[in-house]
C-alpha atoms as a PDB file:
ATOM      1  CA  UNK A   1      -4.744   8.756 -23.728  1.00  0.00           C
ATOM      2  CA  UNK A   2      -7.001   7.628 -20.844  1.00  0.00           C
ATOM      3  CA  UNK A   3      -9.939   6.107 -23.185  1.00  0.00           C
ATOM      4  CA  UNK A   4      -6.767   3.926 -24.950  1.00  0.00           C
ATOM      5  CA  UNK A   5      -5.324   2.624 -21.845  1.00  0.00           C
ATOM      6  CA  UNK A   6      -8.737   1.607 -20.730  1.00  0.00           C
ATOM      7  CA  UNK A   7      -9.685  -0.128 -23.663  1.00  0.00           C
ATOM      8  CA  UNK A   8      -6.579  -1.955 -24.280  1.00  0.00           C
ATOM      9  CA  UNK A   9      -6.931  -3.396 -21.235  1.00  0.00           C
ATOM     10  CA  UNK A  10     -10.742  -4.331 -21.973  1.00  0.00           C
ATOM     11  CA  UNK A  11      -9.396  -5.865 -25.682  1.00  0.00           C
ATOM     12  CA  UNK A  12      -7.003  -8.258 -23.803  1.00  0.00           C
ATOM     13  CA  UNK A  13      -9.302  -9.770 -21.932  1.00  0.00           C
ATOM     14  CA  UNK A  14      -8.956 -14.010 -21.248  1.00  0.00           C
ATOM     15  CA  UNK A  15     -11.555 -15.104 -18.830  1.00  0.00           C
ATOM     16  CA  UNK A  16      -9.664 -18.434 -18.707  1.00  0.00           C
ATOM     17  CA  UNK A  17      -6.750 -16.804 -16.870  1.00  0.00           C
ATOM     18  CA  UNK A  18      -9.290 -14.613 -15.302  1.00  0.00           C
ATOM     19  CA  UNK A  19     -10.647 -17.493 -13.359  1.00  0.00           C
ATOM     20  CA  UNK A  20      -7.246 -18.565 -11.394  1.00  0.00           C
ATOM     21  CA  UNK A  21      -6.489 -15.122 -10.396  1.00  0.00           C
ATOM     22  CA  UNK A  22      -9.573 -13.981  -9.035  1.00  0.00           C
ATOM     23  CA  UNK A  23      -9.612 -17.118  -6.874  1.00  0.00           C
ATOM     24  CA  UNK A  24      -6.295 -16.648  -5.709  1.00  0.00           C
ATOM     25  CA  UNK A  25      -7.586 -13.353  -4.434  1.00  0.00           C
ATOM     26  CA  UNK A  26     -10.408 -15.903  -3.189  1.00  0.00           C
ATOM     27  CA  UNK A  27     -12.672 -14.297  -5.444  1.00  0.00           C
ATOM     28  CA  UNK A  28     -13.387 -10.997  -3.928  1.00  0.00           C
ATOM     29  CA  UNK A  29     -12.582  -9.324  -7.385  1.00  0.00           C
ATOM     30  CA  UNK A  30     -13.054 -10.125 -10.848  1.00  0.00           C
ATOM     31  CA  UNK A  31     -10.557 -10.078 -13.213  1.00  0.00           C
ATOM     32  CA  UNK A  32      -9.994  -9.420 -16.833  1.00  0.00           C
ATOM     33  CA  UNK A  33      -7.413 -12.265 -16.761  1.00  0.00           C
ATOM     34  CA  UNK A  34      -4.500 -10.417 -17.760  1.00  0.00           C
ATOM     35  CA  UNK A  35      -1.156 -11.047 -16.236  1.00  0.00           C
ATOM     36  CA  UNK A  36       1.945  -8.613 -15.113  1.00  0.00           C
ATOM     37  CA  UNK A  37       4.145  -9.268 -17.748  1.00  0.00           C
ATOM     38  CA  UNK A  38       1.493  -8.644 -20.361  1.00  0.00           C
ATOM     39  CA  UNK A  39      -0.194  -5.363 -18.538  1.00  0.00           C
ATOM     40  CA  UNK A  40       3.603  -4.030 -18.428  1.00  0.00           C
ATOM     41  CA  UNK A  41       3.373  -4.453 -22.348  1.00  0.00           C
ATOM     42  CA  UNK A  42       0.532  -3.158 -22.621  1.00  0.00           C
ATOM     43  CA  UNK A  43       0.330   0.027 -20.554  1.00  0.00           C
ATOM     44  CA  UNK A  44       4.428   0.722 -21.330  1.00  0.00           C
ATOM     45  CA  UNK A  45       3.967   4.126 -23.760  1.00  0.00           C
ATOM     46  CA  UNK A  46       0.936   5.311 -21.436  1.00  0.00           C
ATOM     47  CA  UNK A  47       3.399   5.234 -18.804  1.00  0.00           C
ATOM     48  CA  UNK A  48       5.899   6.777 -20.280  1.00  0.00           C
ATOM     49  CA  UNK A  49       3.455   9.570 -21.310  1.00  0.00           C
ATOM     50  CA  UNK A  50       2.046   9.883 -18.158  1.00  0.00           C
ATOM     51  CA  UNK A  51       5.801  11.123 -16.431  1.00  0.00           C
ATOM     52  CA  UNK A  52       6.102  13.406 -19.404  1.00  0.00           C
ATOM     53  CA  UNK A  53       2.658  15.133 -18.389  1.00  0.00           C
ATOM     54  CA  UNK A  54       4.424  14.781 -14.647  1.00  0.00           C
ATOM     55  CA  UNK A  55       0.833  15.498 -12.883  1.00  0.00           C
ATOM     56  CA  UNK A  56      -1.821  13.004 -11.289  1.00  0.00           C
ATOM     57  CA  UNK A  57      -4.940  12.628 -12.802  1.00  0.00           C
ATOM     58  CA  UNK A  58      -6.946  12.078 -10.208  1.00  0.00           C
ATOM     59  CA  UNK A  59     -10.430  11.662 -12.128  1.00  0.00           C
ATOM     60  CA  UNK A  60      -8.816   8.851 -14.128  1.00  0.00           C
ATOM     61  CA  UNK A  61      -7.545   7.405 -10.668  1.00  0.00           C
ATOM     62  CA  UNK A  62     -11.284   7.253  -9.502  1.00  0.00           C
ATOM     63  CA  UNK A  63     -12.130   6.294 -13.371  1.00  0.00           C
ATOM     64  CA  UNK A  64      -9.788   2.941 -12.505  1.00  0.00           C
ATOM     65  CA  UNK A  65     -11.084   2.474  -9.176  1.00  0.00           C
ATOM     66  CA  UNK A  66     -14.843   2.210  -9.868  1.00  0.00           C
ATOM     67  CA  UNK A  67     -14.184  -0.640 -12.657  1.00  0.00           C
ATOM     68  CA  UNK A  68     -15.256  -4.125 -11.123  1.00  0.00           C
ATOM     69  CA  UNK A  69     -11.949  -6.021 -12.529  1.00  0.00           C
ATOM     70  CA  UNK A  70      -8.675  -5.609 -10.423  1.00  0.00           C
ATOM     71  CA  UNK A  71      -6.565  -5.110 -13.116  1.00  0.00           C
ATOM     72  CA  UNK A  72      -7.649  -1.528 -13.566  1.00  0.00           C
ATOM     73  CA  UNK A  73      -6.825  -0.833  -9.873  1.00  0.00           C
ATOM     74  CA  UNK A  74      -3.109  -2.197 -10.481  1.00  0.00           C
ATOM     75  CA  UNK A  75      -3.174   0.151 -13.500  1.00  0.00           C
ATOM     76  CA  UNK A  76      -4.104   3.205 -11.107  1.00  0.00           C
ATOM     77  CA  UNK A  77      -1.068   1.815  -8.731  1.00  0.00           C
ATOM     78  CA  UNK A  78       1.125   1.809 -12.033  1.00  0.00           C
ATOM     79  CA  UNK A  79       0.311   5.300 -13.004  1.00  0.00           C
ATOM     80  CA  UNK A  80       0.723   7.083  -9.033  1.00  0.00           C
ATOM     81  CA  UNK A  81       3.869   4.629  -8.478  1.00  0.00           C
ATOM     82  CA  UNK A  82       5.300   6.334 -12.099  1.00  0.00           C
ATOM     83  CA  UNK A  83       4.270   9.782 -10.522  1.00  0.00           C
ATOM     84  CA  UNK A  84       5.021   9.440  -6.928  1.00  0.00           C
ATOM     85  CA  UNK A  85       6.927  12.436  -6.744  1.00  0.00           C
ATOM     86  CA  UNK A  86       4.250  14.883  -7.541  1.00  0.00           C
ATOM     87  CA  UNK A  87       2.039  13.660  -4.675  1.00  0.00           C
ATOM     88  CA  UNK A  88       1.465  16.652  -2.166  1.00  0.00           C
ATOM     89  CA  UNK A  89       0.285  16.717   1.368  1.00  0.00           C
ATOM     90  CA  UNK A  90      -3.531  16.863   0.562  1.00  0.00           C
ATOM     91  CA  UNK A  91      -2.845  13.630  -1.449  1.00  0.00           C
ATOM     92  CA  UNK A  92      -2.912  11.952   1.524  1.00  0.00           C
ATOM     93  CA  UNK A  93      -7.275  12.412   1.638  1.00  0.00           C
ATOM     94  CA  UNK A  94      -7.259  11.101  -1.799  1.00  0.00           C
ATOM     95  CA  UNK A  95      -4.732   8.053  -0.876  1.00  0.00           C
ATOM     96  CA  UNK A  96      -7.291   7.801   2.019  1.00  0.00           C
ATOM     97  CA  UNK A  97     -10.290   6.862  -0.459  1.00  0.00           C
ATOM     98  CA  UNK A  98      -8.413   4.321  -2.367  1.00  0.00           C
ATOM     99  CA  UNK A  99      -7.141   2.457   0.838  1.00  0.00           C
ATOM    100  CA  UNK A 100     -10.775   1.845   2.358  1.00  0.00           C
ATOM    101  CA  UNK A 101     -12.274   1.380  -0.955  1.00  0.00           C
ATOM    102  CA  UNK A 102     -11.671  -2.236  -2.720  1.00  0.00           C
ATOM    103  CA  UNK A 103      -9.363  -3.277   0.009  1.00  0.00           C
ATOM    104  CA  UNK A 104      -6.880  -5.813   0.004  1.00  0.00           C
ATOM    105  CA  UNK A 105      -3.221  -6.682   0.797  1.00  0.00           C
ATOM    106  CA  UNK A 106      -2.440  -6.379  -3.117  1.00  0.00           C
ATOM    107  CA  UNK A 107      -3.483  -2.635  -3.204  1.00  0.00           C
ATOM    108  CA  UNK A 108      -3.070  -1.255   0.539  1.00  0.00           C
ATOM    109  CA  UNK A 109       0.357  -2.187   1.131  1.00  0.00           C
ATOM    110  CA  UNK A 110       1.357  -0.616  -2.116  1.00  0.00           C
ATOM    111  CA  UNK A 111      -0.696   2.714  -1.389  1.00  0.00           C
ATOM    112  CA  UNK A 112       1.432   2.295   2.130  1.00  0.00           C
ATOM    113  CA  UNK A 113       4.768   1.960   1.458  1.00  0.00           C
ATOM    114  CA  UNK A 114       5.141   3.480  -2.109  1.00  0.00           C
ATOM    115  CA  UNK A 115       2.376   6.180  -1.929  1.00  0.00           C
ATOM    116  CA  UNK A 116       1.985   7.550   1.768  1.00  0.00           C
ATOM    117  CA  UNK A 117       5.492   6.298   2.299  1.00  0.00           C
ATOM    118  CA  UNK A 118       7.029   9.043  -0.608  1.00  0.00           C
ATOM    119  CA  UNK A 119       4.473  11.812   1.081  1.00  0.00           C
ATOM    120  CA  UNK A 120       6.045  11.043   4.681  1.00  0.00           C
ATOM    121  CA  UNK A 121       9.260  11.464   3.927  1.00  0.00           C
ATOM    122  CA  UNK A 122       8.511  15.194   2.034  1.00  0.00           C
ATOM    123  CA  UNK A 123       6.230  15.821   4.521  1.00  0.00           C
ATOM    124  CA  UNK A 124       6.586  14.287   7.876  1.00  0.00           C
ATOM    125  CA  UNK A 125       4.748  16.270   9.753  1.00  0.00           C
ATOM    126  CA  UNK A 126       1.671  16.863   7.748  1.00  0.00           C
ATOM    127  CA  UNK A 127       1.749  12.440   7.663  1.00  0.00           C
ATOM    128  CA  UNK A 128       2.752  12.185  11.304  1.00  0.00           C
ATOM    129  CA  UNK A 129      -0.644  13.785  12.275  1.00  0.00           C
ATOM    130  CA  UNK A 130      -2.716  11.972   9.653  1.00  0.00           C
ATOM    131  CA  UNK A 131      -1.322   8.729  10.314  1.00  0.00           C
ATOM    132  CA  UNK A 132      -1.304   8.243  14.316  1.00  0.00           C
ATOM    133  CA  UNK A 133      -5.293   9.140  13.179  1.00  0.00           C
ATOM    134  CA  UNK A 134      -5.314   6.747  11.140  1.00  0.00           C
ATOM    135  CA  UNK A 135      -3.533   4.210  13.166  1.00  0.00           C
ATOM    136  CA  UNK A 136      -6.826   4.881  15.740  1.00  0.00           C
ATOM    137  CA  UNK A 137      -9.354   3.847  13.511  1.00  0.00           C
ATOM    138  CA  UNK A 138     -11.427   1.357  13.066  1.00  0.00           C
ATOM    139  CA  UNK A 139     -10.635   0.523   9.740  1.00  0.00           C
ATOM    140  CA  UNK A 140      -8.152  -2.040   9.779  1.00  0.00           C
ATOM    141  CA  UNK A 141      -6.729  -1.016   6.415  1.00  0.00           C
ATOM    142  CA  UNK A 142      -6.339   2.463   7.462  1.00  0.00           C
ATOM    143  CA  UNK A 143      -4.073   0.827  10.324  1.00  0.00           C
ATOM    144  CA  UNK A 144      -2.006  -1.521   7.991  1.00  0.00           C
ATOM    145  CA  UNK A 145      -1.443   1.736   6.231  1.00  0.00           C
ATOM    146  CA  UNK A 146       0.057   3.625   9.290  1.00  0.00           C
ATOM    147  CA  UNK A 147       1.770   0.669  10.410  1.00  0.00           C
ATOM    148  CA  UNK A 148       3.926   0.145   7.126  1.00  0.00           C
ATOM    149  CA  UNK A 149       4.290   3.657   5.457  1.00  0.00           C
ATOM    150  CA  UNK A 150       7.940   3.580   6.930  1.00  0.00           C
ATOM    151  CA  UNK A 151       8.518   0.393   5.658  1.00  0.00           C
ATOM    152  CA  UNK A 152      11.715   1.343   3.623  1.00  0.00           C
ATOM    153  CA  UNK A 153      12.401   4.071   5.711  1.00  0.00           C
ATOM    154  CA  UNK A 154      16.008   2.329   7.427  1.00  0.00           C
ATOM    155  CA  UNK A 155      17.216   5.440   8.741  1.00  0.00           C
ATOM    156  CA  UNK A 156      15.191   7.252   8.386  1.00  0.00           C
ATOM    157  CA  UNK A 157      12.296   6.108  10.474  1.00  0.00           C
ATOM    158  CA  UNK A 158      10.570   7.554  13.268  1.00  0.00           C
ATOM    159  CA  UNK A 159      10.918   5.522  16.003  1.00  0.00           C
ATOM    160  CA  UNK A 160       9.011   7.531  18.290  1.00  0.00           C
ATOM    161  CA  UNK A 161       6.028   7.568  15.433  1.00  0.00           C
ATOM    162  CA  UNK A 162       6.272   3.680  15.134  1.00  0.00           C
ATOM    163  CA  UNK A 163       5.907   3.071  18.475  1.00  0.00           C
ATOM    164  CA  UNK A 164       3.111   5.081  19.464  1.00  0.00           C
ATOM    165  CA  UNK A 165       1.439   3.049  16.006  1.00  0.00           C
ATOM    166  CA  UNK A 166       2.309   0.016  17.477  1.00  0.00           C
ATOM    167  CA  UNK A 167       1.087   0.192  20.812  1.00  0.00           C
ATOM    168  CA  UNK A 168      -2.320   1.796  19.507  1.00  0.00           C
ATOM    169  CA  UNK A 169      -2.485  -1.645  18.119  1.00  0.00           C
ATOM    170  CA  UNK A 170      -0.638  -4.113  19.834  1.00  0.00           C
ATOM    171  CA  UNK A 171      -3.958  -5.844  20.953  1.00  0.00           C
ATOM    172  CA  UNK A 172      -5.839  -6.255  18.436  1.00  0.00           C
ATOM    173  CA  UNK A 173      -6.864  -9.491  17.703  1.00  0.00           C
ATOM    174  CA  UNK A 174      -6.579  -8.930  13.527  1.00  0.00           C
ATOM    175  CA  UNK A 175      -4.547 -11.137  11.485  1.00  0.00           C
ATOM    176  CA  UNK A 176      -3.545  -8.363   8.911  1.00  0.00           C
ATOM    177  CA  UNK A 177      -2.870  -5.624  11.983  1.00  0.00           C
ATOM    178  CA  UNK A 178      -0.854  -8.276  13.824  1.00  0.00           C
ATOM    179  CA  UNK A 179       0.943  -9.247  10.400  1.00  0.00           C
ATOM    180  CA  UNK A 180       1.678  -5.583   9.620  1.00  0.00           C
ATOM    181  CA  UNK A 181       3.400  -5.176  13.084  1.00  0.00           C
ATOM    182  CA  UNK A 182       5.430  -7.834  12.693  1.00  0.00           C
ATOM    183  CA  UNK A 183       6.413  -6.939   9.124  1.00  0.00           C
ATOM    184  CA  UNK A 184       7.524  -3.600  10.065  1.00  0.00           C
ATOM    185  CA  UNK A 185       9.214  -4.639  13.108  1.00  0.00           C
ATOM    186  CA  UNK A 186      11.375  -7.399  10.899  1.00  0.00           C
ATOM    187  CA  UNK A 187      12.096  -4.576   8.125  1.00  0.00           C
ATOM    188  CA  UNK A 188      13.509  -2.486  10.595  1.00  0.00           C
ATOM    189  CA  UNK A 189      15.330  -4.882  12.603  1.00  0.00           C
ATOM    190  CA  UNK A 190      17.810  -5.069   9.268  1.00  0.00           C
ATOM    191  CA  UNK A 191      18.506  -1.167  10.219  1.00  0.00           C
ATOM    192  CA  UNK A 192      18.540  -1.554  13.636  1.00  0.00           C
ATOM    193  CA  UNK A 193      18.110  -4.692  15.506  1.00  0.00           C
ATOM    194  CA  UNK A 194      19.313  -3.375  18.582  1.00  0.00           C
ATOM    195  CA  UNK A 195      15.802  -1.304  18.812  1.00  0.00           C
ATOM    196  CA  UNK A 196      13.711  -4.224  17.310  1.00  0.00           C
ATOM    197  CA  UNK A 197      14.764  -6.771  20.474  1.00  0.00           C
ATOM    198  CA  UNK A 198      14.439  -4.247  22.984  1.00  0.00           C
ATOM    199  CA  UNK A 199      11.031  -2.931  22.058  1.00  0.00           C
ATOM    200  CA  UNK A 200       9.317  -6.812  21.307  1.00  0.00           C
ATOM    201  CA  UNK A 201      11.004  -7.354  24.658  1.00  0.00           C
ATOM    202  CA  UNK A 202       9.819  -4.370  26.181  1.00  0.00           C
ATOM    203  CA  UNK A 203       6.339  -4.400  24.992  1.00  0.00           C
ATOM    204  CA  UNK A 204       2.991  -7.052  24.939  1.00  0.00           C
ATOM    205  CA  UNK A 205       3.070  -7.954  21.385  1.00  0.00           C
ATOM    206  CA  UNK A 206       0.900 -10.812  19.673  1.00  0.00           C
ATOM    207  CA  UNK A 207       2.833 -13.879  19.188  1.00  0.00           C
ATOM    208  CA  UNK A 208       2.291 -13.462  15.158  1.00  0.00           C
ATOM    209  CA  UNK A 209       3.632  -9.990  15.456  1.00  0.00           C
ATOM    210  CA  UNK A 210       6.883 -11.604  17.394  1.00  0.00           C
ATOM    211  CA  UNK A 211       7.420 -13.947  15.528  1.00  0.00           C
ATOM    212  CA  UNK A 212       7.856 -12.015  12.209  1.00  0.00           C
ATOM    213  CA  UNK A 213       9.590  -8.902  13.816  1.00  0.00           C
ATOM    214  CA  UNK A 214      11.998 -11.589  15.522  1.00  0.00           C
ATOM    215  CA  UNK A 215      13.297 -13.245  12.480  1.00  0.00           C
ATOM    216  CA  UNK A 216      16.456 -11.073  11.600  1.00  0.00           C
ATOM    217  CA  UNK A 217      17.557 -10.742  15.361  1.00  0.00           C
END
């Protein structure tokens, strides 16, 4: 099933779409040059196979990741977003390896809010712990990651957890840190705005991270 996947994908290469998309993603990845609407075609019964089966591979996961073209990265998102629900606790280690590996906007905010995001919610503690780590490291992606796992949380999101991520990070001087803040701020503000103006009012943001979190309130 895996060997098909991966060579369909390899069959449908077009390195004259290829070009355009890699330097939208100014060229830090190649691509095979194939497009959403096609990949959806072609990886549709593989998908549907894969939540019959209802069990990560992760040896195929890695099998995607180490291919040069990004396209076979979005097909490892596919696949986990199709299985999110079987992710367990000790995912998070392996959800670790894909966020500093390859990293960009297109795959880390997925592995954030889909990935880590579904593991949070079935196991908050277990995430709580890992994430305020990961919020204090030096990988920036690892902080995006902390910052927006409770993206679509409404609710259901920690305040108290989302604060302390914040305010590990509310200095920095990094464009996709800063972003993130502001992102999450703004996605919660449509839960509770109340919250959102008293903490950017409360607290020495960045002006990017104000001026995104401030746009609903």
């Amino acid at each position: 099933m895996y060997e098909e996947i991966l060579e369909a994908y390899d069959r449908h290469r077009d390195p004259i779409k290829a070009e355009p998309m890699a330097r939208y993603m100014k060229n830090l990845f190649p691509f095979l040059g194939i497009p959403r609407p096609e990949r959806n075609s072609i990886q549709a019964e593989f998908i549907k196979q894969a939540r019959r089966v209802k069990s990560i591979d992760w040896d195929f996961i890695g099998q995607c990741w180490d291919k040069p073209e990004r396209e076979y990265q979005y097909l490892a998102m596919d696949y986990l977003g199709a299985l999110h629900r079987c992710l367990q606790a000790d995912d998070l280690s392996k959800l670790k390896v894909l966020v500093t590996s390859k990293s960009w906007w297109d795959t880390v905010d997925f592995l954030a809010d889909k990935l880590v995001g579904t593991i949070g919610l079935r196991f908050p503690d277990v995430t709580r712990k890992t994430c305020l780590e990961w919020a204090a490291d030096k990988n920036i992606w690892l902080v995006r990651t902390a910052i927006l796992f409770q993206l679509k949380y409404k609710q259901s999101t920690n305040t108290d957890l989302l604060s302390r991520i914040i305010l590990l990070n509310n200095n920095s001087t990094e464009f996709f840190i800063n972003k993130a803040i502001g992102w999450a701020l703004r996605e919660y503000s449509k839960t509770n705005p109340a919250w959102v103006k008293e903490f950017i009012c409360s607290h020495p943001l960045q002006p990017l991270s104000v001026k995104e979190g401030s746009k609903y309130i």
